[in-house]
C-alpha atoms as a PDB file:
ATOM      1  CA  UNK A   1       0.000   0.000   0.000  1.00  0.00           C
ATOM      2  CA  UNK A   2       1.941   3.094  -1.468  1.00  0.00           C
ATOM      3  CA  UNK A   3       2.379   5.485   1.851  1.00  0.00           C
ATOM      4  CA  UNK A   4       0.898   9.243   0.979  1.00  0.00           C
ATOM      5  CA  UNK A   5       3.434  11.706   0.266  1.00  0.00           C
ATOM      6  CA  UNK A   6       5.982   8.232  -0.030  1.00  0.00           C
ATOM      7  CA  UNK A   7       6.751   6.432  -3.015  1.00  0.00           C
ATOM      8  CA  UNK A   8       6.975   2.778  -2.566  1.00  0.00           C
ATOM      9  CA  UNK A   9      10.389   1.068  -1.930  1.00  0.00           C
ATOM     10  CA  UNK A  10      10.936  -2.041  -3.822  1.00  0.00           C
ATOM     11  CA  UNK A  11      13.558  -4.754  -2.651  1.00  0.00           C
ATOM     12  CA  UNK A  12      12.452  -8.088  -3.442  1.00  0.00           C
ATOM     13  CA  UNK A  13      13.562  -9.083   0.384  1.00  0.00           C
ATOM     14  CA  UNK A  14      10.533 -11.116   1.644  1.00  0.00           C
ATOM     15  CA  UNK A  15      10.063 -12.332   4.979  1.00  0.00           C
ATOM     16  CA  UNK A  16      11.006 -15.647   5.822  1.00  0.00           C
ATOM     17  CA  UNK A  17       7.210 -17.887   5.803  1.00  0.00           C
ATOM     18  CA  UNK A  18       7.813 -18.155  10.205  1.00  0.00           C
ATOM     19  CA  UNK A  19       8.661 -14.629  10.131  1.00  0.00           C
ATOM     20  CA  UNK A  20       5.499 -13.877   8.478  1.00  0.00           C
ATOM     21  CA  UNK A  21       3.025 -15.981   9.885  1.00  0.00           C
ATOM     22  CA  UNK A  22       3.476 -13.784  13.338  1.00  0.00           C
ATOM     23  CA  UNK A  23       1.141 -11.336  14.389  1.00  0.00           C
ATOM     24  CA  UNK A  24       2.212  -7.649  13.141  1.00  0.00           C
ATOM     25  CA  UNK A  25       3.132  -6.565  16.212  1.00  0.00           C
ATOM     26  CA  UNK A  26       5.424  -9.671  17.426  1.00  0.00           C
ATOM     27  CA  UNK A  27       6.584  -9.279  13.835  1.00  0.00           C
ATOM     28  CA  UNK A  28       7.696  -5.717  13.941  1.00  0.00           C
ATOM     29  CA  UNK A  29       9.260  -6.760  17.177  1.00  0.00           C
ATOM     30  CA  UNK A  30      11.305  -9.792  15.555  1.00  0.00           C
ATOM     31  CA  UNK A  31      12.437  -7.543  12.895  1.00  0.00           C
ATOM     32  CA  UNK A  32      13.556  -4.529  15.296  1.00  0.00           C
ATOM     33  CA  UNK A  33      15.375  -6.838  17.284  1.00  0.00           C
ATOM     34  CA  UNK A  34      17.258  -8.830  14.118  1.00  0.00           C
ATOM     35  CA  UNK A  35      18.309  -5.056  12.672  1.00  0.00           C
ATOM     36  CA  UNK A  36      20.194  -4.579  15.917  1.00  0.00           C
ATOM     37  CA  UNK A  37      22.282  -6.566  14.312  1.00  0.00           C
ATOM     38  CA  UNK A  38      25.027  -5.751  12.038  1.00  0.00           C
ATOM     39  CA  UNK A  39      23.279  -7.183   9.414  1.00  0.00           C
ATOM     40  CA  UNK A  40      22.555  -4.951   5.826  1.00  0.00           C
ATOM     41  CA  UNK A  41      19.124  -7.136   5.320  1.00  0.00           C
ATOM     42  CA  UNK A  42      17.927  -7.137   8.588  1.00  0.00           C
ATOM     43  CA  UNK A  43      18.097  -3.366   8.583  1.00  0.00           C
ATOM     44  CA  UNK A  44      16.142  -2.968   5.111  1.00  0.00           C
ATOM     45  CA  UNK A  45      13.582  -5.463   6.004  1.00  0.00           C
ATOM     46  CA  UNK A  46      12.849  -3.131   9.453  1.00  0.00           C
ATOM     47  CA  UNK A  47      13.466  -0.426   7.569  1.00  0.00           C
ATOM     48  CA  UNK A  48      10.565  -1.338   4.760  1.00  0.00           C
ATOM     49  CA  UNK A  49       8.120  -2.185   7.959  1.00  0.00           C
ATOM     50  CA  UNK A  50       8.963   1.321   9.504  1.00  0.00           C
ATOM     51  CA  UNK A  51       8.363   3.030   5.819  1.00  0.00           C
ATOM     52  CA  UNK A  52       4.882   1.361   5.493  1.00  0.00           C
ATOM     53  CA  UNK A  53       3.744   1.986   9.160  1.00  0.00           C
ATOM     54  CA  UNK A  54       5.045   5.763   7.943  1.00  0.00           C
ATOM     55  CA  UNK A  55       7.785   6.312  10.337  1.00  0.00           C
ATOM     56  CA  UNK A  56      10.011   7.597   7.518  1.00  0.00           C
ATOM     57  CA  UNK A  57      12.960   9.270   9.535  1.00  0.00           C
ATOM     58  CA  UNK A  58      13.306   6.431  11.324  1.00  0.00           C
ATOM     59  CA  UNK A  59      13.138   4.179   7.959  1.00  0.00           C
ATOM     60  CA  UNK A  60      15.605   6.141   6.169  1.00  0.00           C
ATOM     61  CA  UNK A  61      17.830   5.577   9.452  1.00  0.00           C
ATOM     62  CA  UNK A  62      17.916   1.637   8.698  1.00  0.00           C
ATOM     63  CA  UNK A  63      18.508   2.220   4.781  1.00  0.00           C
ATOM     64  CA  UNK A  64      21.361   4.507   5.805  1.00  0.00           C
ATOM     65  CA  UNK A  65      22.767   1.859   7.903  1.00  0.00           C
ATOM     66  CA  UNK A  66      21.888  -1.099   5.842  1.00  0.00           C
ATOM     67  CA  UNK A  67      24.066   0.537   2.807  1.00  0.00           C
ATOM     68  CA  UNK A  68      27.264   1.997   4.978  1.00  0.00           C
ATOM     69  CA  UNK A  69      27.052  -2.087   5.939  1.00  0.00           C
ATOM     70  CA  UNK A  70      26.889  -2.895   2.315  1.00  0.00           C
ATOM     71  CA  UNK A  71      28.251  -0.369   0.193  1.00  0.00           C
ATOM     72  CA  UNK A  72      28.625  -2.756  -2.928  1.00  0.00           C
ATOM     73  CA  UNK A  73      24.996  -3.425  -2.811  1.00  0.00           C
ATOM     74  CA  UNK A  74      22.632  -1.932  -5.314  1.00  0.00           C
ATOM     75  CA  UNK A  75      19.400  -2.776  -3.339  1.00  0.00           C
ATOM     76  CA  UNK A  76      20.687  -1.046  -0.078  1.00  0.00           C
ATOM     77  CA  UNK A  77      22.184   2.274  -1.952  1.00  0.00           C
ATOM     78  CA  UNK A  78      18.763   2.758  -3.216  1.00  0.00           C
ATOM     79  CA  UNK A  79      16.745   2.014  -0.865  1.00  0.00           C
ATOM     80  CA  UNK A  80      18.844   4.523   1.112  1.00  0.00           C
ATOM     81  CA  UNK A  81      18.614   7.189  -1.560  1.00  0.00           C
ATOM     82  CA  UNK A  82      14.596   6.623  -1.775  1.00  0.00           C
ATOM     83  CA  UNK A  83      14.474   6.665   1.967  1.00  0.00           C
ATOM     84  CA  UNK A  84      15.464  10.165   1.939  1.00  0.00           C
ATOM     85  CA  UNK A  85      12.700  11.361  -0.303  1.00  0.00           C
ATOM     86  CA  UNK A  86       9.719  13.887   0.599  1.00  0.00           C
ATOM     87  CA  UNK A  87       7.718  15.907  -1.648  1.00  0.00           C
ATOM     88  CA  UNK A  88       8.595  19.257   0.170  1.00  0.00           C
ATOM     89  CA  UNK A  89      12.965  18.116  -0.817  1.00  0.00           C
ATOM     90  CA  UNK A  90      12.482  16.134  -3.245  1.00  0.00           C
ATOM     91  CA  UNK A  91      16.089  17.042  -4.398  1.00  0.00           C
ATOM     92  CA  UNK A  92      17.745  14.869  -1.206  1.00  0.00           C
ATOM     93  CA  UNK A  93      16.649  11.678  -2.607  1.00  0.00           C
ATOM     94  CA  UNK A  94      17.921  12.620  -6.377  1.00  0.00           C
ATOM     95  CA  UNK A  95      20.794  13.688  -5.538  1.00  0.00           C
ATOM     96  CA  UNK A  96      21.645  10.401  -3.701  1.00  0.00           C
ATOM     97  CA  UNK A  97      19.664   8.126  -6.552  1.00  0.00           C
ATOM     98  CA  UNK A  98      21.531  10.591  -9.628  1.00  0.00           C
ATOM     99  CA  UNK A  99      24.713   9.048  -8.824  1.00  0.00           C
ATOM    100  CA  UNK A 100      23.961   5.341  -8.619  1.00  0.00           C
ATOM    101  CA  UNK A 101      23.210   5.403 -12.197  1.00  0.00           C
ATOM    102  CA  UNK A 102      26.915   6.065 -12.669  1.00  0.00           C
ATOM    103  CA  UNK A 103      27.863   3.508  -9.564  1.00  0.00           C
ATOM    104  CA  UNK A 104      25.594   0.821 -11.070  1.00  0.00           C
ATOM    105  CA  UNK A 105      24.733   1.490 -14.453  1.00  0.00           C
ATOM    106  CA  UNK A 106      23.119  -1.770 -15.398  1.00  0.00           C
ATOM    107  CA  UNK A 107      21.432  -1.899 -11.875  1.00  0.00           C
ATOM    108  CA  UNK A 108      17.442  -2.157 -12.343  1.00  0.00           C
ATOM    109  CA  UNK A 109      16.595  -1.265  -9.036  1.00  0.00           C
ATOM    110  CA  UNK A 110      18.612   1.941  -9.462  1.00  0.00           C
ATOM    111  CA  UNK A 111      16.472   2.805 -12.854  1.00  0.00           C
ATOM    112  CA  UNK A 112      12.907   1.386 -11.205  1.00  0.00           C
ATOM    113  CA  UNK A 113      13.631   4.012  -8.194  1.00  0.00           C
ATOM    114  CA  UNK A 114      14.537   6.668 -10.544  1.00  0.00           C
ATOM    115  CA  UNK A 115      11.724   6.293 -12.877  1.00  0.00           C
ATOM    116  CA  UNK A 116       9.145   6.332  -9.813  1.00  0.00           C
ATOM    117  CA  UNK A 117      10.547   9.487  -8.228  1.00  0.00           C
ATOM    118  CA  UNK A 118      10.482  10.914 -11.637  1.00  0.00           C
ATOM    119  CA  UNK A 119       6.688  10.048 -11.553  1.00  0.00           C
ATOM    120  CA  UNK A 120       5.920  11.217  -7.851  1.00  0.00           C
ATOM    121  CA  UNK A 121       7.027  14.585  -8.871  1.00  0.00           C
ATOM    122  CA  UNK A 122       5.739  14.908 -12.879  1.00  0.00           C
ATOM    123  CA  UNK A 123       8.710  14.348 -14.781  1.00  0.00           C
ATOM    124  CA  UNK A 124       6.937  12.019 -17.021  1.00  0.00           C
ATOM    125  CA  UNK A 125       8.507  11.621 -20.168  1.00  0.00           C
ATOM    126  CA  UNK A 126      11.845  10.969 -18.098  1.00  0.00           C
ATOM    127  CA  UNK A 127      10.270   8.555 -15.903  1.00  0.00           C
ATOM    128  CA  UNK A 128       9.370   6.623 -18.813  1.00  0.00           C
ATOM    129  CA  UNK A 129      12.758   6.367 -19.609  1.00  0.00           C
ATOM    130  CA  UNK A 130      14.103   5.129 -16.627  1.00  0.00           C
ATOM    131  CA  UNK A 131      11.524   2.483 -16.128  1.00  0.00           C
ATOM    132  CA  UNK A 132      12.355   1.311 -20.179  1.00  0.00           C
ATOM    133  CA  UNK A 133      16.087   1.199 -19.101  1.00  0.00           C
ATOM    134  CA  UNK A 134      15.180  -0.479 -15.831  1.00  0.00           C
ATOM    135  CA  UNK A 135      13.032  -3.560 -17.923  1.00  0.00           C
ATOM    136  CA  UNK A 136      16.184  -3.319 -20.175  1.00  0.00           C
ATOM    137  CA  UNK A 137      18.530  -4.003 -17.118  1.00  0.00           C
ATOM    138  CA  UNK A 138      16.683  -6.621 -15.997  1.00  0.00           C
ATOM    139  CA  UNK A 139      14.024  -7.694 -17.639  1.00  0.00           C
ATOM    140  CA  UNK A 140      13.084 -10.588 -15.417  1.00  0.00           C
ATOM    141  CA  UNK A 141      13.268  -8.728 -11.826  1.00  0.00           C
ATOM    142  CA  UNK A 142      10.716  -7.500  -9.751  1.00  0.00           C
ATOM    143  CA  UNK A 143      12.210  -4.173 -10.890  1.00  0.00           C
ATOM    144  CA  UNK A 144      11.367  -4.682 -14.465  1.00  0.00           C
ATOM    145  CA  UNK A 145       7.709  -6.125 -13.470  1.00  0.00           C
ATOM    146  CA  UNK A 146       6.668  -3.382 -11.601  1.00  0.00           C
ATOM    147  CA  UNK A 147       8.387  -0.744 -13.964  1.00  0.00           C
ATOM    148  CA  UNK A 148       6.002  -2.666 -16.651  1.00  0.00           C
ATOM    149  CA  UNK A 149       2.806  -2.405 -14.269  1.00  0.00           C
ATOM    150  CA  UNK A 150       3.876   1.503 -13.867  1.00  0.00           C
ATOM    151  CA  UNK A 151       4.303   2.030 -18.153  1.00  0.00           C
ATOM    152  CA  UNK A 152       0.939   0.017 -18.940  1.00  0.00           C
ATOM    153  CA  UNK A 153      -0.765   2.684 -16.382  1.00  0.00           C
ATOM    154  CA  UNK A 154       0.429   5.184 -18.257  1.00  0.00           C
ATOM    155  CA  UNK A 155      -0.280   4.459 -21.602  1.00  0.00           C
ATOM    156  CA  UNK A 156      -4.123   3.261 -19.832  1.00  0.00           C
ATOM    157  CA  UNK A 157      -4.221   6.967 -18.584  1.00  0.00           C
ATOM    158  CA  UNK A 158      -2.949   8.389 -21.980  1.00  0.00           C
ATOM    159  CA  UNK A 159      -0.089  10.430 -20.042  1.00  0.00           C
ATOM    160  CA  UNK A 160       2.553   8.447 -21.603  1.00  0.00           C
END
């Protein structure tokens, strides 16, 4: 469920099926206490559960920590970069997610991110690049599905 004023983050880190077969709140617990840990997806999966129950400073604090654990990795760069998005500064989150594309330029999560905060804030016709480059990356990722979902609503909308 896309968080007003917050663009979704997309990882394509699930919980594990014991993990999520616990009530939320024992859940939210379990995750808190396995991001204590020095562990990079430990902190994005607590990190995604404090973004959707719209506690984004203390999200982005996880996605910060998550990718100074694992610098190398794509999925926690971004969701860093993302995590630092708002509406009012919009400009903190591109000029985090900008540079990726140079870090990882065949990286489809970088491109999917990209294209959707190009979309949360009108750059259409740009957007639409981004998501083509992110199917192009990778066209079998989640990145690349949901960057297809995104381009089909457009065209359904005529705003492509």
């Amino acid at each position: 469920m896309p968080i007003p004023g917050l663009p979704p983050i997309v990882t394509g880190l699930t919980l594990t099926r014991a993990e999520s077969r616990l009530p939320a709140d024992a859940q939210l617990r379990l995750l808190r206490r396995e991001a204590a840990r020095p562990d990079p997806r430990a902190k994005l999966l607590y990190g995604l559960a404090l973004w959707s129950l719209r506690h984004p400073l203390s999200a982005e604090r996880q996605f910060a920590a998550a990718a100074r654990l694992a610098p190398d990795d794509p999925v926690a760069r971004t969701a860093a970069a993302v995590g630092a998005f708002s509406k009012a500064h919009p400009v903190r989150a591109f000029g985090r997610l900008g540079p990726l594309t140079a870090v990882f330029p065949r990286a489809a999560v970088v491109r999917f991110h990209l294209g959707l905060l190009l979309l949360w804030t009108g750059e259409r016709r740009k957007a639409v690049t981004q998501l083509r480059l992110a199917i192009a990356d990778g066209p079998q990722s989640v990145y690349a599905k949901e960057a297809r979902v995104l381009l089909a609503n457009l065209v359904k909308n005529g705003t492509k």
